[in-house]
Protein backbone atom coordinates (compact mmCIF):
# COMPACT_ATOMS: atom_id res chain seq x y z
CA UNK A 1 15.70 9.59 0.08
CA UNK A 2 19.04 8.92 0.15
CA UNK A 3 21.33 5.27 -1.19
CA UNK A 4 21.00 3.98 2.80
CA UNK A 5 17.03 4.90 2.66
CA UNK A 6 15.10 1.72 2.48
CA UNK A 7 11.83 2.90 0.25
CA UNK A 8 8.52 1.68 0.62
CA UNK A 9 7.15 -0.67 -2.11
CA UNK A 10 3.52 -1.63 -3.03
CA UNK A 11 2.24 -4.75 -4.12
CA UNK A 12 -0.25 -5.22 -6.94
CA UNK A 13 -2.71 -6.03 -4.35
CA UNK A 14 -1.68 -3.42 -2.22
CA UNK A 15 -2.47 -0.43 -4.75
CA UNK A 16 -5.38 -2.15 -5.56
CA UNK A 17 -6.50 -1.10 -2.09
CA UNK A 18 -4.37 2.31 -2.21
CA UNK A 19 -5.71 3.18 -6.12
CA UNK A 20 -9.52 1.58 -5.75
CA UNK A 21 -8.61 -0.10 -8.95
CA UNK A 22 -9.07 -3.72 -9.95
CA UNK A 23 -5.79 -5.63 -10.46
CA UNK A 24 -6.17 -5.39 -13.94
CA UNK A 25 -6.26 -1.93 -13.85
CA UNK A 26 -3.52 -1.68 -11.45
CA UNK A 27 -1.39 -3.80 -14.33
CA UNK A 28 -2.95 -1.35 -17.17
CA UNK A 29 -1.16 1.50 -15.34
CA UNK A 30 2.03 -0.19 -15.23
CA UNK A 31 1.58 -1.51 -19.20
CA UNK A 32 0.83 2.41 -19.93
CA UNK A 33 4.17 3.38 -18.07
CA UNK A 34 2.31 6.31 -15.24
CA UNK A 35 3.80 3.88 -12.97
CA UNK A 36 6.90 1.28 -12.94
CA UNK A 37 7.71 -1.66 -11.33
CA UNK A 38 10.73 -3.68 -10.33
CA UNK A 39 10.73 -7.21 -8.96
CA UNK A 40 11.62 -7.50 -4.98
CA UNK A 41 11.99 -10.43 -3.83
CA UNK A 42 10.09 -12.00 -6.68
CA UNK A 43 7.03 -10.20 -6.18
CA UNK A 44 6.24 -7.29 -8.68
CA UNK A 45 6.10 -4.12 -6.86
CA UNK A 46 5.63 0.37 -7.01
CA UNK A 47 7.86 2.48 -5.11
CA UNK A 48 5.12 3.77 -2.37
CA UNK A 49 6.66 7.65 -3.80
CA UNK A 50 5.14 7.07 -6.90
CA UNK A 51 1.56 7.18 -5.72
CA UNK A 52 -0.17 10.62 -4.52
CA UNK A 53 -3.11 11.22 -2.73
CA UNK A 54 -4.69 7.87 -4.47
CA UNK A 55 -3.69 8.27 -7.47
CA UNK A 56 -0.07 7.63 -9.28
CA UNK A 57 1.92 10.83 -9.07
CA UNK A 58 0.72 12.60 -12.85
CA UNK A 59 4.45 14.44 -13.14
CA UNK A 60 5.74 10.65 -13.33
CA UNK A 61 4.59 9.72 -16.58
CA UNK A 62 6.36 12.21 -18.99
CA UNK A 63 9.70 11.37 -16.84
CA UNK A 64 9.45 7.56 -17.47
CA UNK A 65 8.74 8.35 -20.79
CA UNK A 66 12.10 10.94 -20.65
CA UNK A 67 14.01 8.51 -18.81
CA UNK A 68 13.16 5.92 -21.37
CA UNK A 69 14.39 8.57 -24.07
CA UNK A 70 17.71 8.37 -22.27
CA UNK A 71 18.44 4.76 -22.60
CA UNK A 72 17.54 3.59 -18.85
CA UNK A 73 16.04 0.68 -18.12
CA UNK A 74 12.33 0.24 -16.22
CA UNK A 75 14.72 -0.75 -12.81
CA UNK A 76 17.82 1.92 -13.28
CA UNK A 77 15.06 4.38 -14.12
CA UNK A 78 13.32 3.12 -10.64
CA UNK A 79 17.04 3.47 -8.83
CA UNK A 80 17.98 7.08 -10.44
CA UNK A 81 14.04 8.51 -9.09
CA UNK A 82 14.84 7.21 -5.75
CA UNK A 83 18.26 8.19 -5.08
CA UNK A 84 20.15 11.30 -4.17
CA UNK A 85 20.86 13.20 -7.61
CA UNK A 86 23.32 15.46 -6.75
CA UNK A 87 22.37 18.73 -9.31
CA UNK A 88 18.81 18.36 -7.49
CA UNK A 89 20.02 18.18 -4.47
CA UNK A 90 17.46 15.24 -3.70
CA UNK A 91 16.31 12.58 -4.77
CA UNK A 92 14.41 12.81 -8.40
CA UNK A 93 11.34 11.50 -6.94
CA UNK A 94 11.75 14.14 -4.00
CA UNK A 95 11.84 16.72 -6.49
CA UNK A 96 8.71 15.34 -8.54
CA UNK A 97 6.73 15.37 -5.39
CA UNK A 98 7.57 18.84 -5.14
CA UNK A 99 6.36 20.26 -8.30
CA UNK A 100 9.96 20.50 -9.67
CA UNK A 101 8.92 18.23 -13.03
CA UNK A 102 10.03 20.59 -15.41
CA UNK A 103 14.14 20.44 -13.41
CA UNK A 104 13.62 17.00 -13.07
CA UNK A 105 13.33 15.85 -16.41
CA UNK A 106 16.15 18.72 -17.65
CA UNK A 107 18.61 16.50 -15.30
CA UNK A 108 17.12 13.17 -16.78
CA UNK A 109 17.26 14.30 -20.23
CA UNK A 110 21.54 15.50 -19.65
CA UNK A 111 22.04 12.08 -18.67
CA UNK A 112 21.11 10.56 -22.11
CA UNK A 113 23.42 7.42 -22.89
């Protein structure tokens, strides 16, 4: 995913359906931080990225919580995971997806404020 891409964002009701989770689960997950969310057009919503196979992506957790370390924001954390990074080479949440945690949150962690 690049700046241009457009990424795909979930609803709460729509990873209800993707998660088999109640809403209130859904929110729990969001609360707990293994997923964030970002208003779009006034409707809270997931990046589509940051679910896996029905579940939320596990190696997202320990970044929000490293990204949160750094000083960012719930919705600059969301912008930084889905845009190019240029020491990755991709974009953060590319990299996650790819089993590249441990490089991922090394980059998120230089970028302290």
């Amino acid at each position: 995913m690049s700046d241009s891409a457009d990424p795909q964002w979930l609803t709460i009701p729509d990873l209800v359906t993707a998660l088999g989770l109640t809403q209130s689960q859904v929110r729990r997950l969001i609360e707990d931080r293994a997923l964030l969310a970002t208003r779009v057009d006034g409707v809270l919503q997931v990046p589509a990225d940051f679910v896996k196979d029905g579940e939320p992506l596990g190696e997202l957790r320990g970044t929000i919580v490293v990204l949160g370390d750094a000083g960012f924001s719930d919705d600059e954390a969301i912008h930084w995971l889905l845009n190019d990074e240029d020491s990755l080479g991709v974009a953060p949440i590319v990299a996650l997806r790819a089993g590249r945690k441990a490089e991922v949150r090394r980059v998120a962690q230089a970028l302290g404020f």
